[in-house]
C-alpha atoms as a PDB file:
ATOM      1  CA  UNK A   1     188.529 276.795  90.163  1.00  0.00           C
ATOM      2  CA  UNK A   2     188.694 279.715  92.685  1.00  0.00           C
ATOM      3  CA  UNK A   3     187.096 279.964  95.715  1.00  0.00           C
ATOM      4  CA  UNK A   4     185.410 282.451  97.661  1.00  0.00           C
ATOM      5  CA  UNK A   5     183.328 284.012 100.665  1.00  0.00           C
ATOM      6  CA  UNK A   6     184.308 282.870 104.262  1.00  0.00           C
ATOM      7  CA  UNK A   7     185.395 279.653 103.210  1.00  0.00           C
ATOM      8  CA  UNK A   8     188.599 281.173 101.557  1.00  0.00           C
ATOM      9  CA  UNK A   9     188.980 283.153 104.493  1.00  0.00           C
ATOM     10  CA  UNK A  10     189.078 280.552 107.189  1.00  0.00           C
ATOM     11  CA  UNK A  11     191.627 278.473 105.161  1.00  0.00           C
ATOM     12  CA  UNK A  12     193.750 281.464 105.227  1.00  0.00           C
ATOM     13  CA  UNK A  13     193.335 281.928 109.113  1.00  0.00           C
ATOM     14  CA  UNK A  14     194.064 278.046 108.959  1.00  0.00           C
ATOM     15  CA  UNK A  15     197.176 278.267 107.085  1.00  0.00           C
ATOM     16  CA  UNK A  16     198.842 281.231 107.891  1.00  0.00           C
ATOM     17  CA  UNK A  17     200.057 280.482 111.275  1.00  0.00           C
ATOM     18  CA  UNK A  18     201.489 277.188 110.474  1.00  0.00           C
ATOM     19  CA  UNK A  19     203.849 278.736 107.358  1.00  0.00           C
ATOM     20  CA  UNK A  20     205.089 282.040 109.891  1.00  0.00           C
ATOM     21  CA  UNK A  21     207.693 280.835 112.055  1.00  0.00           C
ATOM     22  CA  UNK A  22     210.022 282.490 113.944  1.00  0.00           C
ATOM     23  CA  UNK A  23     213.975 283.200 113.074  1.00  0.00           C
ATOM     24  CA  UNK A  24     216.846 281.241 115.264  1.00  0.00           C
ATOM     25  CA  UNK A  25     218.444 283.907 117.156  1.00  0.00           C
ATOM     26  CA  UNK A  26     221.690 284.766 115.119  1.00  0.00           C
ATOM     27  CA  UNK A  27     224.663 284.112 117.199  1.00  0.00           C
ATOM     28  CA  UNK A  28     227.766 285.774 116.493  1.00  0.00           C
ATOM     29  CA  UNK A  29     231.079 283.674 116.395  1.00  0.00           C
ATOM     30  CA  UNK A  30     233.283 284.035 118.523  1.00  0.00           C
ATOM     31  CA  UNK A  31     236.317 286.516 118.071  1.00  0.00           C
ATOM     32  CA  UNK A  32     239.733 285.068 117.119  1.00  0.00           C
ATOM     33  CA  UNK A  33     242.257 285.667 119.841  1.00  0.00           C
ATOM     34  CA  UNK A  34     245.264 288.784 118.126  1.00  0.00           C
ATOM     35  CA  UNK A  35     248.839 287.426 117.899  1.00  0.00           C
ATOM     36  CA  UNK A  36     249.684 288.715 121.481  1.00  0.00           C
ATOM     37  CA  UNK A  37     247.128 286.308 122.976  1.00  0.00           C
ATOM     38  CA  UNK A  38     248.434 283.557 120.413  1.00  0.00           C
ATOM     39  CA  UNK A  39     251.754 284.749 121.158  1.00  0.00           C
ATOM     40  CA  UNK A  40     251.382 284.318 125.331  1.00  0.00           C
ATOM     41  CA  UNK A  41     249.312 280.852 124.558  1.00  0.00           C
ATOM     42  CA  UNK A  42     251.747 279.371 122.323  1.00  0.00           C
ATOM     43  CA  UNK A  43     254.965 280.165 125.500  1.00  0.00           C
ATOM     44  CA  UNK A  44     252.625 279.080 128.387  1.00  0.00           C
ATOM     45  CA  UNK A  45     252.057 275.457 126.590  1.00  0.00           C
ATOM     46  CA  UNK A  46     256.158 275.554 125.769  1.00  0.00           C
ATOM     47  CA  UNK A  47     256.971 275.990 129.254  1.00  0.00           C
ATOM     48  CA  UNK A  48     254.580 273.449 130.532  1.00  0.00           C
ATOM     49  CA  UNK A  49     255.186 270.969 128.050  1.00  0.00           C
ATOM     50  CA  UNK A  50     259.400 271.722 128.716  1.00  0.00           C
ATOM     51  CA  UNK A  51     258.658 271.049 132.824  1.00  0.00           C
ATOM     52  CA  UNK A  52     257.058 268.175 132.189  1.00  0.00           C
ATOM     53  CA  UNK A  53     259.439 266.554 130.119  1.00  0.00           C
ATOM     54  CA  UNK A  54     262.295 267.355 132.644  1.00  0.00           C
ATOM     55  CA  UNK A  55     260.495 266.332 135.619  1.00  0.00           C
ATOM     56  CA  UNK A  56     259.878 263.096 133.728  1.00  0.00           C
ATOM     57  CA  UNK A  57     263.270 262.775 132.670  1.00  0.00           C
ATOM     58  CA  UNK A  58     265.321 260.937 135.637  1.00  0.00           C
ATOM     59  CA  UNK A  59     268.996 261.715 134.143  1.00  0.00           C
ATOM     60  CA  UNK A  60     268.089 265.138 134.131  1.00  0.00           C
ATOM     61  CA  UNK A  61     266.535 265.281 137.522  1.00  0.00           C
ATOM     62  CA  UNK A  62     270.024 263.617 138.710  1.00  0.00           C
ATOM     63  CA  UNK A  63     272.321 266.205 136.771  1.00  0.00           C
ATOM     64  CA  UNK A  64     270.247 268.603 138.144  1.00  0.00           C
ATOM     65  CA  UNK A  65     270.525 267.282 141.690  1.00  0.00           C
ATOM     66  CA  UNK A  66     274.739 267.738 141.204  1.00  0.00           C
ATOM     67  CA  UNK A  67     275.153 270.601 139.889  1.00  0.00           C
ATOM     68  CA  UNK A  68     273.046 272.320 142.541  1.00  0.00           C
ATOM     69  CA  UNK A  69     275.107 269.915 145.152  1.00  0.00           C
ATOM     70  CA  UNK A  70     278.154 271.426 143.739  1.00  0.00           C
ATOM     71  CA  UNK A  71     276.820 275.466 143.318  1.00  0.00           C
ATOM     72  CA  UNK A  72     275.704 274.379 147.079  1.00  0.00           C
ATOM     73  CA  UNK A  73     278.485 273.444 148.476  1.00  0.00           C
ATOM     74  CA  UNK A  74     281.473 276.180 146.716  1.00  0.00           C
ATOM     75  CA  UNK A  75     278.916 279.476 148.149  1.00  0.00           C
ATOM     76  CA  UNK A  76     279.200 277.625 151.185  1.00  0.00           C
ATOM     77  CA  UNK A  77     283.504 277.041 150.728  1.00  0.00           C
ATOM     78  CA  UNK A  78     284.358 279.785 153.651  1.00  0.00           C
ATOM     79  CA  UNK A  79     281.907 278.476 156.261  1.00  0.00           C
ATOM     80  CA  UNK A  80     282.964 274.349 155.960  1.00  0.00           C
ATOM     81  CA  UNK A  81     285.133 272.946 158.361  1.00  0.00           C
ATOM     82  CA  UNK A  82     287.732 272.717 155.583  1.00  0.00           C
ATOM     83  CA  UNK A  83     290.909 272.466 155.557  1.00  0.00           C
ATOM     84  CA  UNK A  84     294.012 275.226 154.297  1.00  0.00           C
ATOM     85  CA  UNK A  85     293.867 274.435 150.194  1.00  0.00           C
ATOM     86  CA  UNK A  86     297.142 275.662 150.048  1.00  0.00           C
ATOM     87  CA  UNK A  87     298.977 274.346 152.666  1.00  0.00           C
ATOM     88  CA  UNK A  88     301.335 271.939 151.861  1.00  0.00           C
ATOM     89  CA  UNK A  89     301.800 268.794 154.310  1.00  0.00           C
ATOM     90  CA  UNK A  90     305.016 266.974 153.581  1.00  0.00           C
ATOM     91  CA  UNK A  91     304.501 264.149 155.983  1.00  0.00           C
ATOM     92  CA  UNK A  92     301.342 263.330 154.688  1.00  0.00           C
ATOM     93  CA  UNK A  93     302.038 263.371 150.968  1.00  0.00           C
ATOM     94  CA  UNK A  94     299.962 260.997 148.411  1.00  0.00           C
ATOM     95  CA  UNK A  95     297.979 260.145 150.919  1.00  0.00           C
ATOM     96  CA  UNK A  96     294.922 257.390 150.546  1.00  0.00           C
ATOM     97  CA  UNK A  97     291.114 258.258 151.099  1.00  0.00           C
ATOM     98  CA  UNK A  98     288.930 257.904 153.194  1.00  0.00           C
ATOM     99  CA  UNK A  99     291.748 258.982 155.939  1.00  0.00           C
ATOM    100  CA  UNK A 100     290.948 260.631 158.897  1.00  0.00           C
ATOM    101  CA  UNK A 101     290.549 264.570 157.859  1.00  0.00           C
ATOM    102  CA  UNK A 102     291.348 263.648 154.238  1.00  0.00           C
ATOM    103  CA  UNK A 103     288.035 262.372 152.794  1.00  0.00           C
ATOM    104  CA  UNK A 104     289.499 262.544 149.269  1.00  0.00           C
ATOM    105  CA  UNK A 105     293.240 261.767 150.374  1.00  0.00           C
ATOM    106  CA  UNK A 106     295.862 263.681 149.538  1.00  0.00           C
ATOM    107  CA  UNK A 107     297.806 265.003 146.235  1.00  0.00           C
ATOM    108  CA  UNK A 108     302.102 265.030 146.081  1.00  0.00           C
ATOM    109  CA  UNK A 109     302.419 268.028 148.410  1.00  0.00           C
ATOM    110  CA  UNK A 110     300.141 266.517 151.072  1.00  0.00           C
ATOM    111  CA  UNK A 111     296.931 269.207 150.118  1.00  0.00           C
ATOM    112  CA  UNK A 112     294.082 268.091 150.941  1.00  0.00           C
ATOM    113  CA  UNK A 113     292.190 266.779 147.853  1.00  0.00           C
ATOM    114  CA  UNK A 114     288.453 267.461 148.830  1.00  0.00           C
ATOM    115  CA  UNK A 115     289.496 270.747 150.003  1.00  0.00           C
ATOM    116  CA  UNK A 116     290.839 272.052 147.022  1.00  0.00           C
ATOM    117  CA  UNK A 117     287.872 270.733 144.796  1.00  0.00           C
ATOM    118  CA  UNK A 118     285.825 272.795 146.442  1.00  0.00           C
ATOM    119  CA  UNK A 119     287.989 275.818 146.360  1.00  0.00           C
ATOM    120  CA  UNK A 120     288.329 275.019 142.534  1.00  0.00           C
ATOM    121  CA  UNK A 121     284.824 274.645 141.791  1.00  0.00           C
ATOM    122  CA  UNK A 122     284.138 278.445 143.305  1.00  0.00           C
ATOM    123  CA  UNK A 123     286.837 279.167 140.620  1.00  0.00           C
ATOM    124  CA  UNK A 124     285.280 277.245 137.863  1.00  0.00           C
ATOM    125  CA  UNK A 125     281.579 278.355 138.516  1.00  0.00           C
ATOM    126  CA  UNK A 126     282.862 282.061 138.596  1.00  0.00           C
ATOM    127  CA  UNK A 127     285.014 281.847 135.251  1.00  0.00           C
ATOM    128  CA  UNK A 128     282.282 279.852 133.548  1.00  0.00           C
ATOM    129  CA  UNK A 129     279.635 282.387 134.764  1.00  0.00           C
ATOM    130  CA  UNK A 130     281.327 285.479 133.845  1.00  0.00           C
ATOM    131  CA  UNK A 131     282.757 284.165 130.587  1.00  0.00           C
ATOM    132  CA  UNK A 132     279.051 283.063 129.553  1.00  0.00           C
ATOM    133  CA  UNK A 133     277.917 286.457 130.487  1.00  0.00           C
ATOM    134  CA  UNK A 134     280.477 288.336 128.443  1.00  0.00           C
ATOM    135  CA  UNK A 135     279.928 286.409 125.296  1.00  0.00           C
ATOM    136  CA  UNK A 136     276.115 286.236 125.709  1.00  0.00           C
ATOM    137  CA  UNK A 137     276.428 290.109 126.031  1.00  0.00           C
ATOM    138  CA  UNK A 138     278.577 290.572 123.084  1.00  0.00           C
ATOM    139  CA  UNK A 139     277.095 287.452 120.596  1.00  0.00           C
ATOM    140  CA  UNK A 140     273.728 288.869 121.293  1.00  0.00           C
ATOM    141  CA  UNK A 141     274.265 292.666 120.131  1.00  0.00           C
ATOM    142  CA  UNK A 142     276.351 291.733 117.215  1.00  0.00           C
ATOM    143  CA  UNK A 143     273.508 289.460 116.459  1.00  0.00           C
ATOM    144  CA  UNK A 144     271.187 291.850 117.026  1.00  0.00           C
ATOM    145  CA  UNK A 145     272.750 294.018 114.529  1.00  0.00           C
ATOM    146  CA  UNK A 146     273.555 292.240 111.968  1.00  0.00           C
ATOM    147  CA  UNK A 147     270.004 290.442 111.686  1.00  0.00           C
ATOM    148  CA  UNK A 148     268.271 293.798 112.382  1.00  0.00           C
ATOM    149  CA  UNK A 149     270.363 296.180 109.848  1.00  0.00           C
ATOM    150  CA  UNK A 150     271.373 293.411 107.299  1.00  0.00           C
ATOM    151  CA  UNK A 151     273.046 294.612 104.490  1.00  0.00           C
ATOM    152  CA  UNK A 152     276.693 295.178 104.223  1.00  0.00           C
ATOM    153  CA  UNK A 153     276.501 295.406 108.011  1.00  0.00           C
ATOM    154  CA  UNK A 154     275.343 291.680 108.441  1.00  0.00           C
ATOM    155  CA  UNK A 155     277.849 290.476 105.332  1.00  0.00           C
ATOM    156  CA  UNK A 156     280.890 291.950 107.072  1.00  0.00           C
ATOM    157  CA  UNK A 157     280.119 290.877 110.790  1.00  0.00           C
ATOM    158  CA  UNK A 158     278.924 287.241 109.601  1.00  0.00           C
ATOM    159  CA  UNK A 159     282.199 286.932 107.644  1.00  0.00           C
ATOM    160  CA  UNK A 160     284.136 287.859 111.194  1.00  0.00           C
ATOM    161  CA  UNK A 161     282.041 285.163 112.523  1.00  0.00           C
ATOM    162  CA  UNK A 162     283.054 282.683 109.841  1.00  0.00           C
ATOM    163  CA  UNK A 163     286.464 283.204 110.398  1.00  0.00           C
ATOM    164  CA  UNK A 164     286.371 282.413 114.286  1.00  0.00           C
ATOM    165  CA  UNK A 165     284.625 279.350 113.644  1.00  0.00           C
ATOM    166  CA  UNK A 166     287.114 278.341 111.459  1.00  0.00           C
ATOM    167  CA  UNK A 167     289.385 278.000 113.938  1.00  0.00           C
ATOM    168  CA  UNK A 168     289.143 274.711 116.248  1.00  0.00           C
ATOM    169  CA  UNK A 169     287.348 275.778 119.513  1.00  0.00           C
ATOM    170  CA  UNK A 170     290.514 274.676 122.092  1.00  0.00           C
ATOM    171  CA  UNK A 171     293.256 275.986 118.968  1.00  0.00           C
ATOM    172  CA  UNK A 172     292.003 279.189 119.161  1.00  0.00           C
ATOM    173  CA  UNK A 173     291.545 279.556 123.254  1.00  0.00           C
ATOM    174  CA  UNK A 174     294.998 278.494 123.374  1.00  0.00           C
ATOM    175  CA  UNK A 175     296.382 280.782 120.802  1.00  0.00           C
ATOM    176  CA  UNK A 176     293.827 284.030 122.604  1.00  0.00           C
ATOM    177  CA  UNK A 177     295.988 283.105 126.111  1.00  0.00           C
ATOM    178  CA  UNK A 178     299.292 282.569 124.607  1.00  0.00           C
ATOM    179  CA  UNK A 179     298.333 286.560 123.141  1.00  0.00           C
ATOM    180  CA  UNK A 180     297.170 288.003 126.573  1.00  0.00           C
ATOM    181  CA  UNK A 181     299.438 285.701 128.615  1.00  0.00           C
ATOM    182  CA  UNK A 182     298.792 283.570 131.706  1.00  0.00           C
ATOM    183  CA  UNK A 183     296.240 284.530 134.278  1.00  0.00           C
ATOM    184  CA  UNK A 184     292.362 283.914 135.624  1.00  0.00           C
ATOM    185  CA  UNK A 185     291.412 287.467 133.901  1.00  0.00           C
ATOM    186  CA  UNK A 186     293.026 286.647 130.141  1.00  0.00           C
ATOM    187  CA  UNK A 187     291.612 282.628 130.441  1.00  0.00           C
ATOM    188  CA  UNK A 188     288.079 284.061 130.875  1.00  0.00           C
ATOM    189  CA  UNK A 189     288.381 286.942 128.303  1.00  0.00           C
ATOM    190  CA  UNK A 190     289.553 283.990 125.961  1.00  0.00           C
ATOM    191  CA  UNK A 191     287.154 281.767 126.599  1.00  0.00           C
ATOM    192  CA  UNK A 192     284.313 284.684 126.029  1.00  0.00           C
ATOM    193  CA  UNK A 193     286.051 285.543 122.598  1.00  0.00           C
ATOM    194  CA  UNK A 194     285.757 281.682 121.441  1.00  0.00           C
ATOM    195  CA  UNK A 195     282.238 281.700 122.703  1.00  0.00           C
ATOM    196  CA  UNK A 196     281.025 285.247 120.857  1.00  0.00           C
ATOM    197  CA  UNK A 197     280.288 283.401 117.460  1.00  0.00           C
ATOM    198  CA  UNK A 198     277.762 280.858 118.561  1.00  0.00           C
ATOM    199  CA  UNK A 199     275.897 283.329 120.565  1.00  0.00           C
ATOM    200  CA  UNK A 200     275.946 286.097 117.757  1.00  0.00           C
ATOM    201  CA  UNK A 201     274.967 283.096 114.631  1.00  0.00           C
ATOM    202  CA  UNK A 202     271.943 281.818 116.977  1.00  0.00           C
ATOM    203  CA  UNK A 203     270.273 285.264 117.697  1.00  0.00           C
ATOM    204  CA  UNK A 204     270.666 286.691 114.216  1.00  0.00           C
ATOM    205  CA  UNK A 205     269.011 283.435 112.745  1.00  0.00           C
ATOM    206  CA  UNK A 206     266.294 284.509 115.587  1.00  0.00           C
ATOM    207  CA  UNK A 207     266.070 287.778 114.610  1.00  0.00           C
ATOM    208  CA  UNK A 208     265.689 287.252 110.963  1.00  0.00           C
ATOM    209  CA  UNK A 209     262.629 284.386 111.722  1.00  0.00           C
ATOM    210  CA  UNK A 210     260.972 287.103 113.695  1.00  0.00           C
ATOM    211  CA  UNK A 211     261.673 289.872 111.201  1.00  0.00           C
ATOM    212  CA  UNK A 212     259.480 287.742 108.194  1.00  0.00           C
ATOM    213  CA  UNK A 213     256.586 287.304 110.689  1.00  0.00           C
ATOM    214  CA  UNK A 214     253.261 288.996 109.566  1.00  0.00           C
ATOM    215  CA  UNK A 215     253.079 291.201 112.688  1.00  0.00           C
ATOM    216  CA  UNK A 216     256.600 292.669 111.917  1.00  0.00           C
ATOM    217  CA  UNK A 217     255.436 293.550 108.019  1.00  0.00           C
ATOM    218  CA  UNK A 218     251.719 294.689 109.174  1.00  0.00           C
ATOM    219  CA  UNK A 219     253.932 297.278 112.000  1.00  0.00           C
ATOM    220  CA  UNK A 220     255.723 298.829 108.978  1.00  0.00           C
ATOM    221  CA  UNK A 221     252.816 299.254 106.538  1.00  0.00           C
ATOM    222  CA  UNK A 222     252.745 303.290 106.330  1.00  0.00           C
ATOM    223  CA  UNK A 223     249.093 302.980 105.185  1.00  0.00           C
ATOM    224  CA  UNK A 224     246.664 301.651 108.244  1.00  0.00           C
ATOM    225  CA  UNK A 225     243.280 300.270 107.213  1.00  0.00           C
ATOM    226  CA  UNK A 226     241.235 302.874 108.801  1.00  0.00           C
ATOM    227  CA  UNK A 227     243.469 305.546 106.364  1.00  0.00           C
ATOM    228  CA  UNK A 228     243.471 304.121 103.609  1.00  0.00           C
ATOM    229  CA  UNK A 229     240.580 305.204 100.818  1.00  0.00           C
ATOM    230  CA  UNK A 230     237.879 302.605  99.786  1.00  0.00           C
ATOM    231  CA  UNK A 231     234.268 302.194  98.793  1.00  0.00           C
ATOM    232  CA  UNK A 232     233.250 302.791 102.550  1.00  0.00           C
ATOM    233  CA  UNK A 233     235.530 305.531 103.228  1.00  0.00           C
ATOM    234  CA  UNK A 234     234.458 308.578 104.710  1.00  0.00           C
ATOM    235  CA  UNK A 235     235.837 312.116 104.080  1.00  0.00           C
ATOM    236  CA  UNK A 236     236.753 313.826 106.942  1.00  0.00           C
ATOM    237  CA  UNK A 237     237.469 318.143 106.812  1.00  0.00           C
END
């Protein structure tokens, strides 16, 4: 049964307002940070999380604390009230510590022990140094190449690699000085030589996990998105 007249109408005045309701504002979500943001998140929490597992870690801390006691004290080697490495003291030969002026004693040509340790560590720091360098420099291009160009240029430089590490570490040193003959020059370009391969096999396996990342394939896609045709494309004259 239908009804009529201003009855109808007031139940529609009625009604009306309580059914019409206004929309939640629509709030867009928020934008995903690109891979460079990722990229620069992801280091920051690997540096923080590395610092404060070494500042937590008291063996650390303590190896730390030497070797900077030791860098410390061969810079300082000319300025030290030490004594003539080199000069020989045949009165005072095998000599006991803790002696006056010999805080280490003395070795069979009466040198003073403590002296020449920190002589010799100026001489180990500087070989180890530069022999790092010059295998870091060298492992890292061949690396670099071989991970970056592949192909018969990664087979033939990996199988180089191979063939050093075939060789025992000390076996081949040995052998690389007995070749060049004695001296402070040949040990360190030996000990760089022996060195080259683990350098060169850890950046090319870094260079090949960064060469299958998405970023790396999207950089080398000769057809952008705004280029390429679609149902939205526009043509442009």
């Amino acid at each position: 049964m239908s009804t009529s007249g201003p009855l109808a109408a007031e139940r529609v005045l009625v009604v009306e307002p309580a059914q019409v309701r206004s929309a939640p504002p629509v709030v867009p979500p928020p934008s995903a940070p690109g891979p460079e943001k990722q990229a620069a998140a992801a280091l920051r929490r690997d540096h923080s999380s590395f610092w404060q597992q070494f500042l937590r870690n008291r063996t650390a801390l303590a190896a730390c604390f030497i070797v900077l006691a030791i860098v410390v004290l061969a810079i300082a080697a000319p300025i030290l009230p030490l004594q003539d490495p080199l000069k020989p003291s045949f009165g005072q030969r095998l000599g006991a510590p803790l002696q006056a002026g010999h805080l280490l004693g003395t070795d069979g040509l009466g040198r003073d022990l403590f002296s020449r340790l920190i002589w010799g560590a100026r001489v180990s720091l500087a070989v180890g140094l530069f022999s790092a360098l010059i295998a870091c420099t060298f492992g890292a291009l061949i690396g670099l190449l071989a991970g970056f160009l592949g192909g018969a240029v990664d087979a033939v430089l990996m199988r180089i690699i191979d063939v050093m590490l075939a060789f025992p570490y000390v076996l081949l040193a040995i052998a690389l000085v007995a070749a060049l003959g004695p001296g402070l020059i040949n040990a360190m370009i030996a000990i760089a030589v022996v060195n080259v391969s683990f350098y060169a096999r850890n950046i090319r396996g870094n260079v090949l996990s960064v060469r299958g990342q998405a970023y790396i394939d999207a950089g080398h896609d000769p057809w952008p998105s705004h280029h390429r045709a679609g149902p939205g494309a526009q043509h442009t004259g």
